[in-house]
N, C-alpha and C. Protein backbone atom coordinates (compact mmCIF):
# COMPACT_ATOMS: atom_id res chain seq x y z
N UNK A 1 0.84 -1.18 0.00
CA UNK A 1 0.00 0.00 0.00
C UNK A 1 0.88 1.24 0.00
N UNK A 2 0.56 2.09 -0.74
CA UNK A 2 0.99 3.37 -0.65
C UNK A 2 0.83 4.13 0.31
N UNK A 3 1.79 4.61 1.29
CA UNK A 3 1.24 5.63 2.41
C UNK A 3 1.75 7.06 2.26
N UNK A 4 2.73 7.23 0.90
CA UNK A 4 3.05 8.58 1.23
C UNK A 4 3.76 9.14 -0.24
N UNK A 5 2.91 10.07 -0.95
CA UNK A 5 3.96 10.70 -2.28
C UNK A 5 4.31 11.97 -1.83
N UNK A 6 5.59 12.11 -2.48
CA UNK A 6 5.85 13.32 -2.48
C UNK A 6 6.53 14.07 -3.52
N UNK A 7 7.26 14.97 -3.56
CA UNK A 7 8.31 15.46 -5.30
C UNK A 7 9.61 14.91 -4.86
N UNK A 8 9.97 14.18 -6.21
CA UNK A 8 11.40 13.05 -6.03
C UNK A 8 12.53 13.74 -5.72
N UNK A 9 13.42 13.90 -5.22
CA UNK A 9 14.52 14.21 -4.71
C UNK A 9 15.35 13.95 -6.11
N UNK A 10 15.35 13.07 -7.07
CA UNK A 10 15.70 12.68 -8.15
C UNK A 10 15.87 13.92 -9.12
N UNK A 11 17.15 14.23 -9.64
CA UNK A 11 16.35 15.61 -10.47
C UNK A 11 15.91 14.96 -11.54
N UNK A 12 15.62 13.82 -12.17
CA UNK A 12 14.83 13.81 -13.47
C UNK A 12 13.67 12.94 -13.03
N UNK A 13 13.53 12.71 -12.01
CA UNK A 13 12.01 11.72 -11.81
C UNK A 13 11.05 12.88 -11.38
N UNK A 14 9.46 12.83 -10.92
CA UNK A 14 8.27 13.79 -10.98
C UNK A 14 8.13 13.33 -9.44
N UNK A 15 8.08 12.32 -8.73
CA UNK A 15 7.22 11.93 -7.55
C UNK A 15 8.37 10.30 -7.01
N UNK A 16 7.82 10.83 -6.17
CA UNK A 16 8.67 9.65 -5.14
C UNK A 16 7.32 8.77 -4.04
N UNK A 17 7.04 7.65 -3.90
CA UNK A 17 6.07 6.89 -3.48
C UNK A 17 6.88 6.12 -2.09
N UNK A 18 6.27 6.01 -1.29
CA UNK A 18 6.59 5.46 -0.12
C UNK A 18 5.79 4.29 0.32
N UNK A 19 6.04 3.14 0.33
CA UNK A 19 5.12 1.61 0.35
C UNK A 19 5.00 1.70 2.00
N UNK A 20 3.95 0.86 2.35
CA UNK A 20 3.81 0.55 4.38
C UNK A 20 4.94 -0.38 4.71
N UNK A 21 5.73 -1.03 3.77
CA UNK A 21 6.86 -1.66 4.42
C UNK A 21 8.06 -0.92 4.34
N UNK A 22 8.11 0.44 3.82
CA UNK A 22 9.50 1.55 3.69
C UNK A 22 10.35 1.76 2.21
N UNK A 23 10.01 0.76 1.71
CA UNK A 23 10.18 0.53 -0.17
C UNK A 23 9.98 2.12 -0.37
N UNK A 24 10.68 2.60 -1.39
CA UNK A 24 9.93 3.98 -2.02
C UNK A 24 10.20 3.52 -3.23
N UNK A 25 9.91 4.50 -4.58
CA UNK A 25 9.99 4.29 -5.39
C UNK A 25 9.98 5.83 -6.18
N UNK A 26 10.76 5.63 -7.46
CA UNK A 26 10.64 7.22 -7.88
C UNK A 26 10.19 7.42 -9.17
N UNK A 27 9.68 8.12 -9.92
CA UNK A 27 8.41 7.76 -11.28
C UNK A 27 8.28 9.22 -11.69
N UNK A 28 7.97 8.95 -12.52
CA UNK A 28 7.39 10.10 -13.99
C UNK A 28 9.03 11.00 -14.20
N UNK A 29 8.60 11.41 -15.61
CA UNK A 29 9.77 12.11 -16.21
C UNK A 29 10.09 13.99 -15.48
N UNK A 30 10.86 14.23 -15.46
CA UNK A 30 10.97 15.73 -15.18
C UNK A 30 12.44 15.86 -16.24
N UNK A 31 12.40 17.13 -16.37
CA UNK A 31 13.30 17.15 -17.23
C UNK A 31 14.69 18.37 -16.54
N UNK A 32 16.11 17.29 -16.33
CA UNK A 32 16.53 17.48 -15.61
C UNK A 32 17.28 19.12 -15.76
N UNK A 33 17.10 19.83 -17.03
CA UNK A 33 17.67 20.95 -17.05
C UNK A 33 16.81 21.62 -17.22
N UNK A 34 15.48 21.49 -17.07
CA UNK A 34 14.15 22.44 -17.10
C UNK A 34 13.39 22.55 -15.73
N UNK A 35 13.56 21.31 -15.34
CA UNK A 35 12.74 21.05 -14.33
C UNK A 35 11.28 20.90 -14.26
N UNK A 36 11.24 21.11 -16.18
CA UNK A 36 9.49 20.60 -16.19
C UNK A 36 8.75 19.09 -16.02
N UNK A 37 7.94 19.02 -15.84
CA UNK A 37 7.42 17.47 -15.61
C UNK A 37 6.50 17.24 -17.30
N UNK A 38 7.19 15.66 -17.46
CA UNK A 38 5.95 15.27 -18.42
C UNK A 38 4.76 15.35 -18.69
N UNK A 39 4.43 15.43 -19.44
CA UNK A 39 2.43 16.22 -19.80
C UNK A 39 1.59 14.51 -19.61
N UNK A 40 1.33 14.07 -18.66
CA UNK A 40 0.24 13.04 -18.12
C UNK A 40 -0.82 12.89 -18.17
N UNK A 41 -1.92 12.26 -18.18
CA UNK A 41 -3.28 12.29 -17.81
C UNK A 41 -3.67 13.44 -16.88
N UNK A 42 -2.54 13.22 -15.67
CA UNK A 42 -3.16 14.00 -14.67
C UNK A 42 -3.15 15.44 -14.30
N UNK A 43 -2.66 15.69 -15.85
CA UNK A 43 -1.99 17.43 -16.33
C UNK A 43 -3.24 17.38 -17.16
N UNK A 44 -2.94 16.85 -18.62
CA UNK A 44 -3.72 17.68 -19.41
C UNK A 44 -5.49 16.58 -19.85
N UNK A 45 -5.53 15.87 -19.42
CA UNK A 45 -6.63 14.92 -19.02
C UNK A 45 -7.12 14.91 -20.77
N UNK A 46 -6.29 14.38 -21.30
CA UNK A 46 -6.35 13.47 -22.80
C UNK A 46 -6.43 12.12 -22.61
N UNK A 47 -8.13 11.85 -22.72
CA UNK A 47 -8.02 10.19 -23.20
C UNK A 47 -7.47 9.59 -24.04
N UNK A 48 -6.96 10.25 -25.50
CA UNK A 48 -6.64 9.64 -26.58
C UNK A 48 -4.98 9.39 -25.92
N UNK A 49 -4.42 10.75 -25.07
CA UNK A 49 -3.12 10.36 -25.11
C UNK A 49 -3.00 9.24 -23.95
N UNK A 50 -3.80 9.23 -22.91
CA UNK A 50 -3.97 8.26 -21.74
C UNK A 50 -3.60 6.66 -22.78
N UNK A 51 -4.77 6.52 -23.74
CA UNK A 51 -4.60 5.36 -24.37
C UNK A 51 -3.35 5.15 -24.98
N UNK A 52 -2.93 6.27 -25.77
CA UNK A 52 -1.49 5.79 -26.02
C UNK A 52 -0.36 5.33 -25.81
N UNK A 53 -0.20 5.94 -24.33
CA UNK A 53 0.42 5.83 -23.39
C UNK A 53 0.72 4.31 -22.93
N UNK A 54 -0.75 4.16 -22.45
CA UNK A 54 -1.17 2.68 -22.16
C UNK A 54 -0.76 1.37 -23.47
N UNK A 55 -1.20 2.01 -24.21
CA UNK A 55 -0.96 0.91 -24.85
C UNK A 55 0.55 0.53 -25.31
N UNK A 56 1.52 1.95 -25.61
CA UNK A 56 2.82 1.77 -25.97
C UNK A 56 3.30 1.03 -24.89
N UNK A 57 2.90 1.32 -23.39
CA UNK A 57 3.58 0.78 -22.29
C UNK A 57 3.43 -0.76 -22.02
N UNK A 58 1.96 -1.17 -22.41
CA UNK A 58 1.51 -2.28 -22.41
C UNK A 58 2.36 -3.15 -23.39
N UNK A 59 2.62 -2.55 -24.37
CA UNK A 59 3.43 -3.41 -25.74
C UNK A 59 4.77 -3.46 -25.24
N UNK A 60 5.34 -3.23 -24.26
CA UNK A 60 6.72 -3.75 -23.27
C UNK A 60 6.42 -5.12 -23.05
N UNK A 61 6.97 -6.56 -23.29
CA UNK A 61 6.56 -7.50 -22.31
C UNK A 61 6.63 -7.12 -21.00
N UNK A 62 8.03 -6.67 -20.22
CA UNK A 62 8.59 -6.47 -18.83
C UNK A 62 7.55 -5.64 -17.80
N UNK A 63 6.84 -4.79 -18.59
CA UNK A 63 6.41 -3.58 -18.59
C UNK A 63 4.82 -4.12 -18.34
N UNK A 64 4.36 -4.90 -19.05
CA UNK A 64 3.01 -5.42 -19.08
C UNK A 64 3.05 -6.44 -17.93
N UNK A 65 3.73 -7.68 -18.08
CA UNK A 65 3.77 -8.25 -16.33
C UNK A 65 4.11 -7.30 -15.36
N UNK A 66 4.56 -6.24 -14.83
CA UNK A 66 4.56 -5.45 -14.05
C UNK A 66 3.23 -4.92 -13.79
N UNK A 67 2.85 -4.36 -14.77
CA UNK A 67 1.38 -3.82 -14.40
C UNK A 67 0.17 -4.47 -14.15
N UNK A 68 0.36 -5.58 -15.11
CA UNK A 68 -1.06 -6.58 -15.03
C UNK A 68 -0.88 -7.08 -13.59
N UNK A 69 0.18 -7.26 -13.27
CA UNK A 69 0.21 -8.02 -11.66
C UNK A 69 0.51 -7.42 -10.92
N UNK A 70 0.23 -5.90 -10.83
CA UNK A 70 0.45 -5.01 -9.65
C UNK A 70 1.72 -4.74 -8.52
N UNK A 71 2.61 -5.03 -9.74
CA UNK A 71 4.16 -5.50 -8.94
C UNK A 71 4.43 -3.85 -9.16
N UNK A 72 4.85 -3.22 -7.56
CA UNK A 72 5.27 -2.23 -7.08
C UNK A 72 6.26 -2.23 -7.93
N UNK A 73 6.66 -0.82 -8.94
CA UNK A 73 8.14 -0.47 -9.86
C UNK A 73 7.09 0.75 -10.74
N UNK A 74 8.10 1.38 -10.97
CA UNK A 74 8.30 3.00 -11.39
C UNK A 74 7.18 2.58 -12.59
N UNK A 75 7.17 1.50 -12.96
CA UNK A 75 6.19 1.30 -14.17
C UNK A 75 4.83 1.49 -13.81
N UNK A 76 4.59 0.06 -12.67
CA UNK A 76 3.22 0.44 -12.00
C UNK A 76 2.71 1.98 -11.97
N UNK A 77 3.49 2.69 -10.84
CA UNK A 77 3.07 3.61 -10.56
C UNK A 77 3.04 4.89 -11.52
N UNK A 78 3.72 5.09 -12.54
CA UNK A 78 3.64 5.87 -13.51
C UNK A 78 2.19 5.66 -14.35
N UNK A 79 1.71 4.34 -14.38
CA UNK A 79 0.54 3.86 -15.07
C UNK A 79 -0.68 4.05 -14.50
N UNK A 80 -0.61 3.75 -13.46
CA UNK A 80 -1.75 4.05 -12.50
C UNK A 80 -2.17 5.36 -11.69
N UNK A 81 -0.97 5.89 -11.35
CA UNK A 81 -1.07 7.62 -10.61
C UNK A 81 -1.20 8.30 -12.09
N UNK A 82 -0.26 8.28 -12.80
CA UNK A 82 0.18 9.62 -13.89
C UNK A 82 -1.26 9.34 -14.64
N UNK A 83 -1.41 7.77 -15.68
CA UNK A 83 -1.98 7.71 -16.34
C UNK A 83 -3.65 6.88 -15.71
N UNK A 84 -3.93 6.95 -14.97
CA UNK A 84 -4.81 6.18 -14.45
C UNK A 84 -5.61 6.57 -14.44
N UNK A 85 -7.33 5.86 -14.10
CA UNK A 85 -8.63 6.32 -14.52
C UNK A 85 -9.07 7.47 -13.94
N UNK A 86 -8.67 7.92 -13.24
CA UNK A 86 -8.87 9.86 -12.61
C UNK A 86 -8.08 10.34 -12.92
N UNK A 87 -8.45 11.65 -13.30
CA UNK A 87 -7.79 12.92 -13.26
C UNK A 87 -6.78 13.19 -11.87
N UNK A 88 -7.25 12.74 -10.71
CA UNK A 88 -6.71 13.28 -9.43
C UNK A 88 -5.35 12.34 -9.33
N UNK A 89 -4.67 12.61 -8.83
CA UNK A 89 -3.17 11.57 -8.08
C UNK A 89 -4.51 11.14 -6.83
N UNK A 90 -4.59 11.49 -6.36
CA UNK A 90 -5.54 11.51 -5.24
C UNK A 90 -6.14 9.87 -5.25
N UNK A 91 -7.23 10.29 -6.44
CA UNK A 91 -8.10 9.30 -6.63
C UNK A 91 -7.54 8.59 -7.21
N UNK A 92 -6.32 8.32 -8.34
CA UNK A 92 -5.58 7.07 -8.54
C UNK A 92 -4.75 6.32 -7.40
N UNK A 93 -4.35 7.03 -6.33
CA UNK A 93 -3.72 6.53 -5.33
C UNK A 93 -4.72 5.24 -4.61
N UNK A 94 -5.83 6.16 -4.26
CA UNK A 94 -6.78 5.15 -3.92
C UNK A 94 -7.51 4.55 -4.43
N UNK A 95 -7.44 4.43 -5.57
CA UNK A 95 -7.73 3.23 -6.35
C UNK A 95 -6.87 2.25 -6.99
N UNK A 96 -5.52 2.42 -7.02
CA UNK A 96 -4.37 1.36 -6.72
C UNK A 96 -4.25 0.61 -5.49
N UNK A 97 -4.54 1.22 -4.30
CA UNK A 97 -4.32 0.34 -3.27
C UNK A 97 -5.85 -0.10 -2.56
N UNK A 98 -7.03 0.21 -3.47
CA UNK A 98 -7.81 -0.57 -3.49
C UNK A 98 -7.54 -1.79 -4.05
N UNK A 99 -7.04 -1.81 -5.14
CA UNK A 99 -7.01 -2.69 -6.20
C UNK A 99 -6.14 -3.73 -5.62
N UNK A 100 -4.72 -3.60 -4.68
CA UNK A 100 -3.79 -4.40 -3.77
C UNK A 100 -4.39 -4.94 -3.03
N UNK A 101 -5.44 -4.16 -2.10
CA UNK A 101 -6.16 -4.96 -1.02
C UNK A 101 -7.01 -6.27 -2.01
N UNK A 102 -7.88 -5.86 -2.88
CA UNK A 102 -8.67 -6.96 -3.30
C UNK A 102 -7.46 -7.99 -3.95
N UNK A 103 -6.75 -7.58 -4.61
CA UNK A 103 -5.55 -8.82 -5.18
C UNK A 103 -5.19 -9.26 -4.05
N UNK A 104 -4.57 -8.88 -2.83
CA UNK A 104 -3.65 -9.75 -1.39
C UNK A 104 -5.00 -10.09 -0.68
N UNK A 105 -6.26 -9.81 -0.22
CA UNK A 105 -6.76 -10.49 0.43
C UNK A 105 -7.96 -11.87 -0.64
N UNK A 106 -7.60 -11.13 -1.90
CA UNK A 106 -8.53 -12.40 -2.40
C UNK A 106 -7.01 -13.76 -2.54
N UNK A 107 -6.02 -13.84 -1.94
CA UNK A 107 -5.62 -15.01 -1.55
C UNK A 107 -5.58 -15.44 -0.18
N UNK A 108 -5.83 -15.02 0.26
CA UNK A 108 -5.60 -15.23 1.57
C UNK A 108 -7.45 -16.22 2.01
């Protein structure tokens, strides 16, 4: 579960993610001699580019088992916060670690 984003310490990453076991992780593009951040879903709220996105990312094998199976890495979270079904970081946050709870407790 995600308990904590913040702006990456990284100068070319956008956001830094903090897991409940201390894992962080660091995601989206910034551009390290501008300091601008990549244009995302959660900037300019383009479905067509959302899909593109998705789908170029999806056409990674490495990239597609990462996401389809909710394996915590800069991929996940770029897919799901940046490009994910809300506009908000907010509301993609919590709907990623909705999505963890139902994947870890539907084995259990």
């Amino acid at each position: 579960m995600i308990t904590k984003i913040e702006l990456s310490p990284l100068k070319n990453k956008r956001y830094r993610v903090t897991m409940d076991d201390g894992e962080h992780y660091d995601f989206g593009f910034k551009d390290p001699v501008t300091g601008r951040f990549g244009d995302t879903f959660v900037d300019n709220h383009s479905l067509t580019k959302r899909e593109n996105y998705r789908n170029r990312h999806l056409g990674n094998k490495i990239e597609k088992i990462l996401i389809s199976n909710l394996i915590p890495s800069p991929s996940v979270f770029s897919y799901w916060i940046l490009w994910g079904p809300y506009t908000s970081i907010k509301k993609n946050i919590e709907f990623l670690n909705n999505e963890w709870k139902e994947k870890y407790l539907a084995k259990k």
